[in-house]
N, C-alpha and C. Protein backbone atom coordinates (compact mmCIF):
# COMPACT_ATOMS: atom_id res chain seq x y z
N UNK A 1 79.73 110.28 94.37
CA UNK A 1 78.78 111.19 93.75
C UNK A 1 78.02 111.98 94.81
N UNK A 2 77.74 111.31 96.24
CA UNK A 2 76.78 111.98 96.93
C UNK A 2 78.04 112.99 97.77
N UNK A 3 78.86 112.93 97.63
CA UNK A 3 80.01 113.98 98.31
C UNK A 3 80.35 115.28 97.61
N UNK A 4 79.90 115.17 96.09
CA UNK A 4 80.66 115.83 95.00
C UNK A 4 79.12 116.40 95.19
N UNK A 5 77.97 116.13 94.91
CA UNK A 5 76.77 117.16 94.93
C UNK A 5 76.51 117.25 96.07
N UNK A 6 76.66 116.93 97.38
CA UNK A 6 76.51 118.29 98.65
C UNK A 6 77.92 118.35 99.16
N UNK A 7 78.86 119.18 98.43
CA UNK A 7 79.99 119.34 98.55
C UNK A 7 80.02 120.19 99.52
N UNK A 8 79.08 121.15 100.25
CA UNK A 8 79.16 121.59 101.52
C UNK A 8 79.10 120.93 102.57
N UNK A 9 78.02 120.18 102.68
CA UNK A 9 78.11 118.89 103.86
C UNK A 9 79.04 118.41 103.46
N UNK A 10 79.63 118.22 102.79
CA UNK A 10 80.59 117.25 102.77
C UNK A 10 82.20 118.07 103.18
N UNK A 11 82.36 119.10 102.98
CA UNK A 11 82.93 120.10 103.93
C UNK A 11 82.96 120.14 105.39
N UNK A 12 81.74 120.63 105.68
CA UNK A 12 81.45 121.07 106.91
C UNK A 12 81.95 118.87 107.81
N UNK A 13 81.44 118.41 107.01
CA UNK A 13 81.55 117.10 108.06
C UNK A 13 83.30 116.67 108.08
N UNK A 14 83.75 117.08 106.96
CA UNK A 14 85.04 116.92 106.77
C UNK A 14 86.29 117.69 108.07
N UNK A 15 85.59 119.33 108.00
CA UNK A 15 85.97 119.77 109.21
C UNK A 15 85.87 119.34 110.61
N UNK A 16 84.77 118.42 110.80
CA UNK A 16 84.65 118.43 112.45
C UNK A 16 85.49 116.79 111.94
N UNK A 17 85.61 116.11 111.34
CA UNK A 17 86.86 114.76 111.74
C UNK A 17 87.89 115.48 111.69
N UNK A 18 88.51 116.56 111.36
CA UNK A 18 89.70 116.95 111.28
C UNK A 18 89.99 117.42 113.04
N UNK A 19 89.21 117.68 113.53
CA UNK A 19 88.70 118.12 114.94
C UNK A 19 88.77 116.82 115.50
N UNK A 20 88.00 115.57 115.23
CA UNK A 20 87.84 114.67 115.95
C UNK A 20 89.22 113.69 115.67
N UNK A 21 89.87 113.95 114.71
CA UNK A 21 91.53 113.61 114.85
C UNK A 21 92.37 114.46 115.68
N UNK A 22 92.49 115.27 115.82
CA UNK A 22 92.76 116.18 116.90
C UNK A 22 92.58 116.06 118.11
N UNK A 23 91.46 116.01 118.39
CA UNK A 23 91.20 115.45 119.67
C UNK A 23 91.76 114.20 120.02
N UNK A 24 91.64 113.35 119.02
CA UNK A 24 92.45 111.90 119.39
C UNK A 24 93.53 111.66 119.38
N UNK A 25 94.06 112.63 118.87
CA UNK A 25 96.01 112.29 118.71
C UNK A 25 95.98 113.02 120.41
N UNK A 26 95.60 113.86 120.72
CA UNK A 26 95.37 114.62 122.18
C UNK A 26 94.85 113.32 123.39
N UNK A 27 93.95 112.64 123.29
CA UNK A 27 93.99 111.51 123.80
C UNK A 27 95.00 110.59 124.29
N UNK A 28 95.48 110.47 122.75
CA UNK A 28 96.34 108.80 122.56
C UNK A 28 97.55 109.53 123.48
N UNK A 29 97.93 111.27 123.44
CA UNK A 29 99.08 111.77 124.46
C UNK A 29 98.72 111.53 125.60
N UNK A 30 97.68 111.93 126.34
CA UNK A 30 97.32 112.28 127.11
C UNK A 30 97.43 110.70 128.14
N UNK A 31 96.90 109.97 127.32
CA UNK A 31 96.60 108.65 127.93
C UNK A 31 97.81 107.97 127.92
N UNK A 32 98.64 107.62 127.07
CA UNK A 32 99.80 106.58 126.78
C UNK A 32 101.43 107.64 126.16
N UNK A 33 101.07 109.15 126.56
CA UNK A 33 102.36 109.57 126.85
C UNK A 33 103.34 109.21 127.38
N UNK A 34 103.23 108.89 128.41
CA UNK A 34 103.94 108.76 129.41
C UNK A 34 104.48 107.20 129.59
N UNK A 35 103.62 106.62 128.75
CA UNK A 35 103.99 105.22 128.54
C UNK A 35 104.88 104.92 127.39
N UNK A 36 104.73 105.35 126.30
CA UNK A 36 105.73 105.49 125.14
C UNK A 36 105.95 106.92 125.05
N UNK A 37 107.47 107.73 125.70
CA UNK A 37 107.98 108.96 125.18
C UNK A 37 108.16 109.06 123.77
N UNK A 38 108.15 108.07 122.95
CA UNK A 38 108.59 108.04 121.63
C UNK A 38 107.16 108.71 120.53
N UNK A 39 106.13 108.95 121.04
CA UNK A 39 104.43 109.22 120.69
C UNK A 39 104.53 110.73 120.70
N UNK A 40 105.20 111.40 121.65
CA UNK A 40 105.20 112.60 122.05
C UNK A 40 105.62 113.39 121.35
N UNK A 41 106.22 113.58 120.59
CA UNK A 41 106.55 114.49 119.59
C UNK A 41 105.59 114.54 118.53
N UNK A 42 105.92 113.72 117.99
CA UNK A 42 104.78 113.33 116.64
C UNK A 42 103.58 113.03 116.86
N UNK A 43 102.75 112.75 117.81
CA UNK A 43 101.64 113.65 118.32
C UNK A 43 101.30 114.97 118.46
N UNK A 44 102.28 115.45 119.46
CA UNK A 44 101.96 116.98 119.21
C UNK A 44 101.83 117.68 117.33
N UNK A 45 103.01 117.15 116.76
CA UNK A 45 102.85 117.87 115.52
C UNK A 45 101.68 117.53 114.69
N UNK A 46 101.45 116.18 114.91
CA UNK A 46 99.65 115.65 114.42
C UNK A 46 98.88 116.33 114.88
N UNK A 47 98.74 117.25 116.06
CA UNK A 47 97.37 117.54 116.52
C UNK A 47 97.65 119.23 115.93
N UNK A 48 98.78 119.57 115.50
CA UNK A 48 99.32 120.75 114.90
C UNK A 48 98.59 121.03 113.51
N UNK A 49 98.68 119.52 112.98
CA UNK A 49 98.10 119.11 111.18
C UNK A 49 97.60 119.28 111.45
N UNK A 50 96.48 118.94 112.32
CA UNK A 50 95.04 118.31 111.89
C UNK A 50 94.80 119.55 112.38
N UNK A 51 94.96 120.38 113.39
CA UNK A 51 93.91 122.03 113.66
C UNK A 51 94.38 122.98 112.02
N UNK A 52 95.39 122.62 111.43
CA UNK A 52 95.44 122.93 110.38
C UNK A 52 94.68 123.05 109.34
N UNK A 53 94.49 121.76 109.23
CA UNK A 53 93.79 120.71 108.04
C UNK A 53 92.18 121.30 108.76
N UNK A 54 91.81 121.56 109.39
CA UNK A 54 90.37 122.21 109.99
C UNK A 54 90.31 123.84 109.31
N UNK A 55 91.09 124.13 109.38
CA UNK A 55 91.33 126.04 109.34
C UNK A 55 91.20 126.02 107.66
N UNK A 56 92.29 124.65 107.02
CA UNK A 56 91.98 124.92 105.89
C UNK A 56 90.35 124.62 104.64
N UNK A 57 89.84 123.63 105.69
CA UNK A 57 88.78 122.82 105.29
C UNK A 57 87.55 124.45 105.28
N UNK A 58 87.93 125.05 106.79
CA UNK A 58 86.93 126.09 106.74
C UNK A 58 87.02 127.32 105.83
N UNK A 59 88.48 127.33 105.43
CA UNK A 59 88.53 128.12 104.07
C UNK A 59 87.47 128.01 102.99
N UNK A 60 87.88 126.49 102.76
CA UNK A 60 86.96 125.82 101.28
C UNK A 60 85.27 126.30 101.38
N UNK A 61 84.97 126.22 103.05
CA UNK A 61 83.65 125.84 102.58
C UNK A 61 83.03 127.38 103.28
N UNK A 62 83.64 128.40 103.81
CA UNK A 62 83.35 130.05 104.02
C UNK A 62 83.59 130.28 102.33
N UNK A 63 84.61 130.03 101.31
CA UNK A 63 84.58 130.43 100.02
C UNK A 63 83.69 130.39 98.99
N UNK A 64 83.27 129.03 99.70
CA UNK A 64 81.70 128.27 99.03
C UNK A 64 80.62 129.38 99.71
N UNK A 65 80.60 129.82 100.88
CA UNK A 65 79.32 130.13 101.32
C UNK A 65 78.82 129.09 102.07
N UNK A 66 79.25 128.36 102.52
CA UNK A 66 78.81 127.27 103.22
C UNK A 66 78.84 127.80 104.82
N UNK A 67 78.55 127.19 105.80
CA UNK A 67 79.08 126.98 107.24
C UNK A 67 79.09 126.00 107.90
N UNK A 68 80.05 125.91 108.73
CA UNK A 68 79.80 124.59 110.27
C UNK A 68 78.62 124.04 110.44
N UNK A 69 77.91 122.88 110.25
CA UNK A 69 77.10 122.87 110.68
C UNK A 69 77.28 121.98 112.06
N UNK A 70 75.97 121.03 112.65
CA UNK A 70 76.30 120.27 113.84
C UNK A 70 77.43 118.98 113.69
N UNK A 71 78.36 118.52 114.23
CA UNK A 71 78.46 117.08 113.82
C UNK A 71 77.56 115.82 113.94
N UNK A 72 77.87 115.39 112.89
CA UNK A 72 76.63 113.82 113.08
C UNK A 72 77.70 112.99 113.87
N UNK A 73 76.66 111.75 114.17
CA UNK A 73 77.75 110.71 114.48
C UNK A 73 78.73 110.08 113.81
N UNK A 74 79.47 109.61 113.93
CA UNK A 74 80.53 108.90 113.24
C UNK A 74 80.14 107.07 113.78
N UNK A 75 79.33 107.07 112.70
CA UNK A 75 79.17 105.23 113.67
C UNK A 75 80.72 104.34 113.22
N UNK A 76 81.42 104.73 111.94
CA UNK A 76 82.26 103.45 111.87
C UNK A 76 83.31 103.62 112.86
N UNK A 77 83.58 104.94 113.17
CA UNK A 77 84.45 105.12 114.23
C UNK A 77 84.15 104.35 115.76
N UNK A 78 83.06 104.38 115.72
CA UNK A 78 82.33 103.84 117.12
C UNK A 78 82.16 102.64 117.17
N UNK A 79 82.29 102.17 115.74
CA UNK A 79 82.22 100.55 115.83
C UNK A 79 83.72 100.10 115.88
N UNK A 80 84.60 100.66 115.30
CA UNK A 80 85.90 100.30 115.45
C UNK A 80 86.44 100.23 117.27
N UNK A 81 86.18 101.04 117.60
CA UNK A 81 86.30 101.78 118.78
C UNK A 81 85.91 100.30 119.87
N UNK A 82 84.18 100.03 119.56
CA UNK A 82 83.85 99.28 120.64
C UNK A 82 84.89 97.74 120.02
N UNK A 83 84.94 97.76 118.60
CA UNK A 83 85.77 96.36 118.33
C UNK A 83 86.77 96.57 119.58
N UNK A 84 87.29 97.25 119.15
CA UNK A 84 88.90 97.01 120.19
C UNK A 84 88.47 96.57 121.66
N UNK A 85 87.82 97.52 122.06
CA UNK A 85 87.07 97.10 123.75
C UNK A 85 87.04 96.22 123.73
N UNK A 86 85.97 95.62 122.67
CA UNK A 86 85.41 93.87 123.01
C UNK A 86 87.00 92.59 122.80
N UNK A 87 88.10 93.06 122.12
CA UNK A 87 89.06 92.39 122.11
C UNK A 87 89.66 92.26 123.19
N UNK A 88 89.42 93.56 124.12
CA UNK A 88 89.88 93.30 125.57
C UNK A 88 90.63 91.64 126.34
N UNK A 89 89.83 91.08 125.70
CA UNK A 89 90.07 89.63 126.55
C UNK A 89 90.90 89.48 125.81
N UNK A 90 91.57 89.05 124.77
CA UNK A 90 92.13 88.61 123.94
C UNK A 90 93.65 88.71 124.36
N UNK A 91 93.82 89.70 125.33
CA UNK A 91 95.16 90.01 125.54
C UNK A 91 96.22 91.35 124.72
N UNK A 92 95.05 91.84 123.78
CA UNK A 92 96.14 92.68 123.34
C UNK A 92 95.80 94.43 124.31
N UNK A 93 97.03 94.97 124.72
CA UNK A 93 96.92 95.77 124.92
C UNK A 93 96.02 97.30 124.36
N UNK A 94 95.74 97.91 125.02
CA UNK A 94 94.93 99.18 124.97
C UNK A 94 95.46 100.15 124.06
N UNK A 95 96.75 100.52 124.23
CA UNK A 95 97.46 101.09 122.89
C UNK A 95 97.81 100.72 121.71
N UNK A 96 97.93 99.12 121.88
CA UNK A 96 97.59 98.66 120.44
C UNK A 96 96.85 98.89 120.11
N UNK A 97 95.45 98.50 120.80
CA UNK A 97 94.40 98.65 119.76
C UNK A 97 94.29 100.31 118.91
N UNK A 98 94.33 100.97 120.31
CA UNK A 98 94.53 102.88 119.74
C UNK A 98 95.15 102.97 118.43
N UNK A 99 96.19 102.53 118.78
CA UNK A 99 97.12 102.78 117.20
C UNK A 99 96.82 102.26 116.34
N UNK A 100 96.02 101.18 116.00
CA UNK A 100 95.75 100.15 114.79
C UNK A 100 94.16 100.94 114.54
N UNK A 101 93.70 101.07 115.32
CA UNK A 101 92.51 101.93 115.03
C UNK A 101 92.59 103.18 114.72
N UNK A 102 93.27 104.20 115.06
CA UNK A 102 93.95 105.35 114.44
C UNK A 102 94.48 105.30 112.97
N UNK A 103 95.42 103.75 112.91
CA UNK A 103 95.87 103.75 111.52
C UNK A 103 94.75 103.48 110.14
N UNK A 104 93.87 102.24 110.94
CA UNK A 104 92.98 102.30 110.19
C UNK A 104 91.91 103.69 109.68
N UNK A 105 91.33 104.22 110.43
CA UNK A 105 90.98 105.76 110.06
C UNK A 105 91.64 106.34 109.20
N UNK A 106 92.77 106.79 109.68
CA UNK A 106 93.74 107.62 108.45
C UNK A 106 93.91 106.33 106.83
N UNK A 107 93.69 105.17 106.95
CA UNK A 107 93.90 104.72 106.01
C UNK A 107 92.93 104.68 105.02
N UNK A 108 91.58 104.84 105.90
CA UNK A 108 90.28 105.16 105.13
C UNK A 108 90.37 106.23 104.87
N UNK A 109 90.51 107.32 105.54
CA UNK A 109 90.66 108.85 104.87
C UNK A 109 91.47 108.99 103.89
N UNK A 110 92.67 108.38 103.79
CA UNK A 110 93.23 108.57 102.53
C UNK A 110 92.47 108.17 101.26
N UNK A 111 91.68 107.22 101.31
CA UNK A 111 91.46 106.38 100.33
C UNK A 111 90.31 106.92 99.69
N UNK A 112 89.53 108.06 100.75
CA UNK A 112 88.40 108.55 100.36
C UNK A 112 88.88 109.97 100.09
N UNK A 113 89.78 110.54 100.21
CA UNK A 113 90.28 111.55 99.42
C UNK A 113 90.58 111.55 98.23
N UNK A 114 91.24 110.35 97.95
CA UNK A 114 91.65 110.13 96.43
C UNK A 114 90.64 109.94 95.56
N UNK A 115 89.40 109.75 95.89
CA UNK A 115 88.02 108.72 95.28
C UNK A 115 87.83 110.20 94.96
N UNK A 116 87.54 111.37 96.00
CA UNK A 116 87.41 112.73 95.92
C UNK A 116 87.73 113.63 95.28
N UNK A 117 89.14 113.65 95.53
CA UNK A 117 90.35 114.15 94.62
C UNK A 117 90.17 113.92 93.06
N UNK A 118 89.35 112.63 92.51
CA UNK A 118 89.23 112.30 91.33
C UNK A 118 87.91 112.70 90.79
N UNK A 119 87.16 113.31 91.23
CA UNK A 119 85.59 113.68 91.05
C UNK A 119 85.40 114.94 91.16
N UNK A 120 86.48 115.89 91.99
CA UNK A 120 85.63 117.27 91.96
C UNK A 120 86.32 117.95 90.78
N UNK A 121 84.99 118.56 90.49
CA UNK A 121 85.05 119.90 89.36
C UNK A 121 85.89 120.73 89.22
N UNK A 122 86.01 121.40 90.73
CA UNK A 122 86.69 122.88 91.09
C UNK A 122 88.81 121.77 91.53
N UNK A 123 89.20 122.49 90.29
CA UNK A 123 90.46 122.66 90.37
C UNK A 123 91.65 122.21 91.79
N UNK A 124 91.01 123.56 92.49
CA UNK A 124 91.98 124.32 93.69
C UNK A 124 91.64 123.03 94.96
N UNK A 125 90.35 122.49 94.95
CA UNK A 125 89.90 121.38 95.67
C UNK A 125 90.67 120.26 95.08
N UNK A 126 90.33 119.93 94.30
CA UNK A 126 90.98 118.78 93.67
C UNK A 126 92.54 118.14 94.29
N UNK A 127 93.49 119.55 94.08
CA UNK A 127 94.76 119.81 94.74
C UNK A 127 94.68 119.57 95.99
N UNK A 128 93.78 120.25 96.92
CA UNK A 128 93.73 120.43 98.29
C UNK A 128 93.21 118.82 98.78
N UNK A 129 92.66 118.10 97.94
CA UNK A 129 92.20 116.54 98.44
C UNK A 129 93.41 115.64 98.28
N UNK A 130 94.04 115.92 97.23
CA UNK A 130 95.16 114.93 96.63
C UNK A 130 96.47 115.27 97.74
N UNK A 131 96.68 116.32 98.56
CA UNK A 131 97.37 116.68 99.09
C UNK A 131 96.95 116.10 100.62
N UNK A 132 95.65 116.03 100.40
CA UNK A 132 95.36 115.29 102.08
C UNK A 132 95.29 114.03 101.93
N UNK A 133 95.05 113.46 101.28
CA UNK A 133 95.48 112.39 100.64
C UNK A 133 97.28 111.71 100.96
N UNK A 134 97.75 112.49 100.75
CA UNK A 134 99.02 112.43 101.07
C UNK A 134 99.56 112.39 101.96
N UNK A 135 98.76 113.67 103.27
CA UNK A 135 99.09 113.69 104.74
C UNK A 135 98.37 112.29 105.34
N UNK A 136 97.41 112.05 104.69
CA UNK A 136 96.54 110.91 105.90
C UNK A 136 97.28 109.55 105.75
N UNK A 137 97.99 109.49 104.78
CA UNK A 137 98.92 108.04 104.09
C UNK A 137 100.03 108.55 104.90
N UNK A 138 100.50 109.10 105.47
CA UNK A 138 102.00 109.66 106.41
C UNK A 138 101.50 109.22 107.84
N UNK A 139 100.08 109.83 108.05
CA UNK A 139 99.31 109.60 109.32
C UNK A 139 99.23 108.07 109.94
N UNK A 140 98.72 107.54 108.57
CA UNK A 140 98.42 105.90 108.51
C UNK A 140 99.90 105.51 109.07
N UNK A 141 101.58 105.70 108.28
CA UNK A 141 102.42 105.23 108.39
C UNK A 141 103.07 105.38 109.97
N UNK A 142 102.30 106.82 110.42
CA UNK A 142 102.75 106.95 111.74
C UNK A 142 102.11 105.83 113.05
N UNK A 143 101.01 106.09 112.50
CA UNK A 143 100.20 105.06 113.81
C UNK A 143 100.76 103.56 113.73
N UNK A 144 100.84 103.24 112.55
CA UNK A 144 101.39 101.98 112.23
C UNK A 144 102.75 101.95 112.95
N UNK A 145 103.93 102.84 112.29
CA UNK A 145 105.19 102.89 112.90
C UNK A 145 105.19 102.88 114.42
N UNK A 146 104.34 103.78 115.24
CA UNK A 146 104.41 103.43 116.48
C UNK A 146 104.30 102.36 117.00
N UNK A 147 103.07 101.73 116.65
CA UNK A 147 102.45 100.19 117.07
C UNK A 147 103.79 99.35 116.81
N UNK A 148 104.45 99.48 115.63
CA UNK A 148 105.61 98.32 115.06
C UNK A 148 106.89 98.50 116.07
N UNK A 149 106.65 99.58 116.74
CA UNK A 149 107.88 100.35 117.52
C UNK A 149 107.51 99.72 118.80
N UNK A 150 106.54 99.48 119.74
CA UNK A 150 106.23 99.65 120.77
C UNK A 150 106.18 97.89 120.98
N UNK A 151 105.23 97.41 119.57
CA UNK A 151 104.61 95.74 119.90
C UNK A 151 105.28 94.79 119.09
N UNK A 152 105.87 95.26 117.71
CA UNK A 152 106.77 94.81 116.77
C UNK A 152 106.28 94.50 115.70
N UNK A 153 106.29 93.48 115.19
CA UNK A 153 106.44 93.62 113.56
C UNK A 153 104.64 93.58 112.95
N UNK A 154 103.74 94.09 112.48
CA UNK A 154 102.48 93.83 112.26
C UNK A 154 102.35 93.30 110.39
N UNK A 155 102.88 93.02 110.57
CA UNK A 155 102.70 92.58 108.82
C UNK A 155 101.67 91.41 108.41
N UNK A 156 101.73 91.07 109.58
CA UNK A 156 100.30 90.23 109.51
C UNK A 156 99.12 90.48 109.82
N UNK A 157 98.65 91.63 110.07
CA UNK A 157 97.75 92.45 110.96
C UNK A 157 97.25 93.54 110.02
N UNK A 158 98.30 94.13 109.26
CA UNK A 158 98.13 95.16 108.26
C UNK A 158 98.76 94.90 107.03
């Protein structure tokens, strides 16, 4: 309900994670390219979506009359983030954690698109959520697929 009545903030914040996925699929290359060639492709085309998925978000909310505003923080991201750090000892590698934390994100974004997708008023949105919805569940399957590719089977994990 509080997304559906400031459906501009809720825009504008929508745009800068589409940015801050972007940036991170740009990361996860940047950092562990070279360690798994198999990331490299389908990264690049992720960071392709997601400047996409930004261009289109700023459609929605220039149509509204809305604009960019600042980004806030993202604390669950930051808490996920320091989880993994603090697992450090534990033995699991650094790109695991990346990828399981990546998957998780996209798995929450999906889930909060659909919640979305089922609440707004305006039509053409509705479509445009249910459809990201769709990409972030592909997203989820990718980060996952890598991790299952690189560390092996996670079915107990996810």
């Amino acid at each position: 309900a509080q997304a559906v009545d400031h459906l501009d903030a809720t825009l504008a914040d929508h745009a800068h994670c589409e940015l801050k996925a972007a940036q991170s699929a740009l990361s996860l290359l940047a950092r562990f390219g070279g360690e798994m060639e198999s990331m490299q492709a389908p990264h690049v085309a992720l960071v392709q979506e997601e400047t996409e998925h930004f261009a289109q978000v700023m459609t929605h909310l220039s149509n509204r009359g809305g604009t960019l505003t600042l980004p806030g923080p993202d604390e669950y991201v930051a808490e996920l983030r320091r989880a993994g750090n603090e697992d450090r000892g534990s033995g699991h590698p650094p790109l695991l954690d990346r990828l399981l934390i990546s998957a998780l994100i996209e798995a929450r974004s999906c889930e909060r698109f659909k919640v979305l997708s089922e609440h707004l008023k305006d039509g053409g949105l509705r479509l445009f959520y249910r459809e990201l919805m769709a990409s972030e569940a592909r997203h989820f399957a990718l980060f996952r697929g890598l991790a299952e590719e690189r560390f092996g089977e996670l079915s107990l994990i996810m």
